[in-house]
C-alpha atoms as a PDB file:
ATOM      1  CA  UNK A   1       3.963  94.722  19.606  1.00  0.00           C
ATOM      2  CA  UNK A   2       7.354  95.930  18.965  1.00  0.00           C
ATOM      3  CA  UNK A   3       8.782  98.526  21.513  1.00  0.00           C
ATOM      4  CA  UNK A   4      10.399 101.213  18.939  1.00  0.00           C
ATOM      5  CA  UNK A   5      14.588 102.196  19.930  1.00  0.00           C
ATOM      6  CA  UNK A   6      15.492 105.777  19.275  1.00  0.00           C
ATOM      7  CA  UNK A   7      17.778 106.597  16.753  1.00  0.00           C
ATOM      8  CA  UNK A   8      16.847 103.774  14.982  1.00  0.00           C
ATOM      9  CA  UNK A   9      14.927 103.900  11.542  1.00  0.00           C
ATOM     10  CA  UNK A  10      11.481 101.950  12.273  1.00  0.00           C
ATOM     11  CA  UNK A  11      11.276 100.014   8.712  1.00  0.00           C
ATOM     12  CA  UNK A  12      14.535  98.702   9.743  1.00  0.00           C
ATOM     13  CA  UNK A  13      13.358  97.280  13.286  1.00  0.00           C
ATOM     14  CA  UNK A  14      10.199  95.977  11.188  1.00  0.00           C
ATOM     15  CA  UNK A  15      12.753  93.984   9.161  1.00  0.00           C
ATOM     16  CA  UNK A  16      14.883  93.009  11.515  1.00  0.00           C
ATOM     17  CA  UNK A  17      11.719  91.997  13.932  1.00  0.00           C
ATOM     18  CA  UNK A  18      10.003  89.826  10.478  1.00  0.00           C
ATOM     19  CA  UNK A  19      13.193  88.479  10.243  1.00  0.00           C
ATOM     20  CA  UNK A  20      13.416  86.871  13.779  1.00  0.00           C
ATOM     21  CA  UNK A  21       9.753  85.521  13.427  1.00  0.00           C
ATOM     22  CA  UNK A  22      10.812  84.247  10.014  1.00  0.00           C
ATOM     23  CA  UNK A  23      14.252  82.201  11.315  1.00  0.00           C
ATOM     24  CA  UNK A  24      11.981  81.099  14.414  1.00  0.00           C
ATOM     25  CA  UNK A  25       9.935  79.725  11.870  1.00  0.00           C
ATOM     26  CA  UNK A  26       6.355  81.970  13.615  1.00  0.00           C
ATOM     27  CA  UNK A  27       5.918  83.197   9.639  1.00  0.00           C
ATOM     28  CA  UNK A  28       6.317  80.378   7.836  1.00  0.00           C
ATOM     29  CA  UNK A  29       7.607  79.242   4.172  1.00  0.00           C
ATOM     30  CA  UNK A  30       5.517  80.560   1.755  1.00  0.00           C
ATOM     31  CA  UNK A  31       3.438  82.843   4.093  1.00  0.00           C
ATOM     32  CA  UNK A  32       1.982  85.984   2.757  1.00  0.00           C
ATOM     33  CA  UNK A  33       3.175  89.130   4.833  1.00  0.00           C
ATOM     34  CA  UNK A  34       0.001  91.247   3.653  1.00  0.00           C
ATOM     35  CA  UNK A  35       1.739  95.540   3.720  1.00  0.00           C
ATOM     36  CA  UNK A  36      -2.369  96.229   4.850  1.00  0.00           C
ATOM     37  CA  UNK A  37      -1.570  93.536   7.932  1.00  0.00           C
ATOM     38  CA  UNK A  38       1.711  94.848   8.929  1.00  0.00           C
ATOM     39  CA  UNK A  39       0.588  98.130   8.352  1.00  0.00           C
ATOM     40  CA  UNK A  40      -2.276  97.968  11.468  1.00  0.00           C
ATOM     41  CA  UNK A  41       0.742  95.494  13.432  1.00  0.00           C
ATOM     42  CA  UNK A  42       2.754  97.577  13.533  1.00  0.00           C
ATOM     43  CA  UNK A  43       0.823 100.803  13.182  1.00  0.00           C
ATOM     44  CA  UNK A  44       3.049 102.514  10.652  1.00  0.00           C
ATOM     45  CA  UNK A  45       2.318 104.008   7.102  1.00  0.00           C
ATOM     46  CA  UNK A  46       2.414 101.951   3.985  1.00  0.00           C
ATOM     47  CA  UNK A  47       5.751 103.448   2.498  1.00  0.00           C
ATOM     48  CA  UNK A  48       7.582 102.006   5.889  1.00  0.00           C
ATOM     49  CA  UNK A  49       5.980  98.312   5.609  1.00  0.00           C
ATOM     50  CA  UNK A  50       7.392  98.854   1.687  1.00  0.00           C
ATOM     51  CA  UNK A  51      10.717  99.799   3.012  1.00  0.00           C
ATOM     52  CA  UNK A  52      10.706  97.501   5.420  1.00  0.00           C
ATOM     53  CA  UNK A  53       9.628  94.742   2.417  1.00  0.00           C
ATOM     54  CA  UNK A  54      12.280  95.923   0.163  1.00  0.00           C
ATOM     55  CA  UNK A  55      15.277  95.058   2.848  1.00  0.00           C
ATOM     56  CA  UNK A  56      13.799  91.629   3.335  1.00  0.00           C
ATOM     57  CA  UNK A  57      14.019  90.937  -0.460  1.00  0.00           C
ATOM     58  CA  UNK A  58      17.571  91.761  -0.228  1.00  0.00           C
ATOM     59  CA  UNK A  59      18.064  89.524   2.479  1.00  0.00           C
ATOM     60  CA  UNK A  60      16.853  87.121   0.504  1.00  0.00           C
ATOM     61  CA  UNK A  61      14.065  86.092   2.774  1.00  0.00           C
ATOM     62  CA  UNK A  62      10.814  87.229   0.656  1.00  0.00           C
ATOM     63  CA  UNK A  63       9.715  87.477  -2.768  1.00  0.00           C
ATOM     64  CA  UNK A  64       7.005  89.722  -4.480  1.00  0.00           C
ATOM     65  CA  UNK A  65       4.749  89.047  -7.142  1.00  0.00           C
ATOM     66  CA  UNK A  66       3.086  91.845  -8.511  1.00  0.00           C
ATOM     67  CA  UNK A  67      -1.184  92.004  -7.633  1.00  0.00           C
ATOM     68  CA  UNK A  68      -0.554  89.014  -5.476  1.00  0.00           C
ATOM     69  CA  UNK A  69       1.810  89.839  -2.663  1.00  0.00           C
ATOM     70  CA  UNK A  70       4.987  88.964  -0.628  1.00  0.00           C
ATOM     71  CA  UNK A  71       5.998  85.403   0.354  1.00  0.00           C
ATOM     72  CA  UNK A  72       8.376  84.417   2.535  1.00  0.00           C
ATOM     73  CA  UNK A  73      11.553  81.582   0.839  1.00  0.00           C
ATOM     74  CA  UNK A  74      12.738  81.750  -2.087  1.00  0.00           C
ATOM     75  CA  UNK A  75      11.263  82.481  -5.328  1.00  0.00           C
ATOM     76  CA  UNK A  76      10.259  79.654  -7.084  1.00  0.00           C
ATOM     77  CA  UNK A  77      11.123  81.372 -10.427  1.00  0.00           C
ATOM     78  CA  UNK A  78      14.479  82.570  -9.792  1.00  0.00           C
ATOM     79  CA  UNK A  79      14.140  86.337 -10.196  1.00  0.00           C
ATOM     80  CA  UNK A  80      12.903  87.308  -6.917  1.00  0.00           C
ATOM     81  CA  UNK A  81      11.543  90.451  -8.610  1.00  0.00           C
END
């Protein structure tokens, strides 16, 4: 479990926290990061987990397909929509 720091928005220690495990290679390539999984993790509410989703996208580290879920690489079709 994470230990939250004050002053600090949570969906961005969620990101930066997926983003270790990713690089350490404890969520790996093509793993699905489920928001109803992180959401009981890390016992926040689904718009955070989004949030938190959205910044890994623009790190480049995820990709969403809609009804399916997010990944974790690259997207496979380019558009990493």
């Amino acid at each position: 479990m994470i230990e939250w720091q004050p002053g600090v928005y949570r969906w961005r220690q969620i990101a930066d926290d997926l983003t270790r495990r990713i690089d350490a290679g404890d969520i790996p390539p093509g793993g699905l990061l489920s928001e109803n999984g992180l959401m009981q993790e890390y016992g926040v509410a689904r718009a955070t987990v989004r949030r938190a989703l959205s910044e890994l996208r623009n790190r480049k580290l995820i990709f969403t397909r809609q009804y399916l879920g997010s990944f974790v690489g690259q997207d496979p079709e380019g558009d990493n929509a």
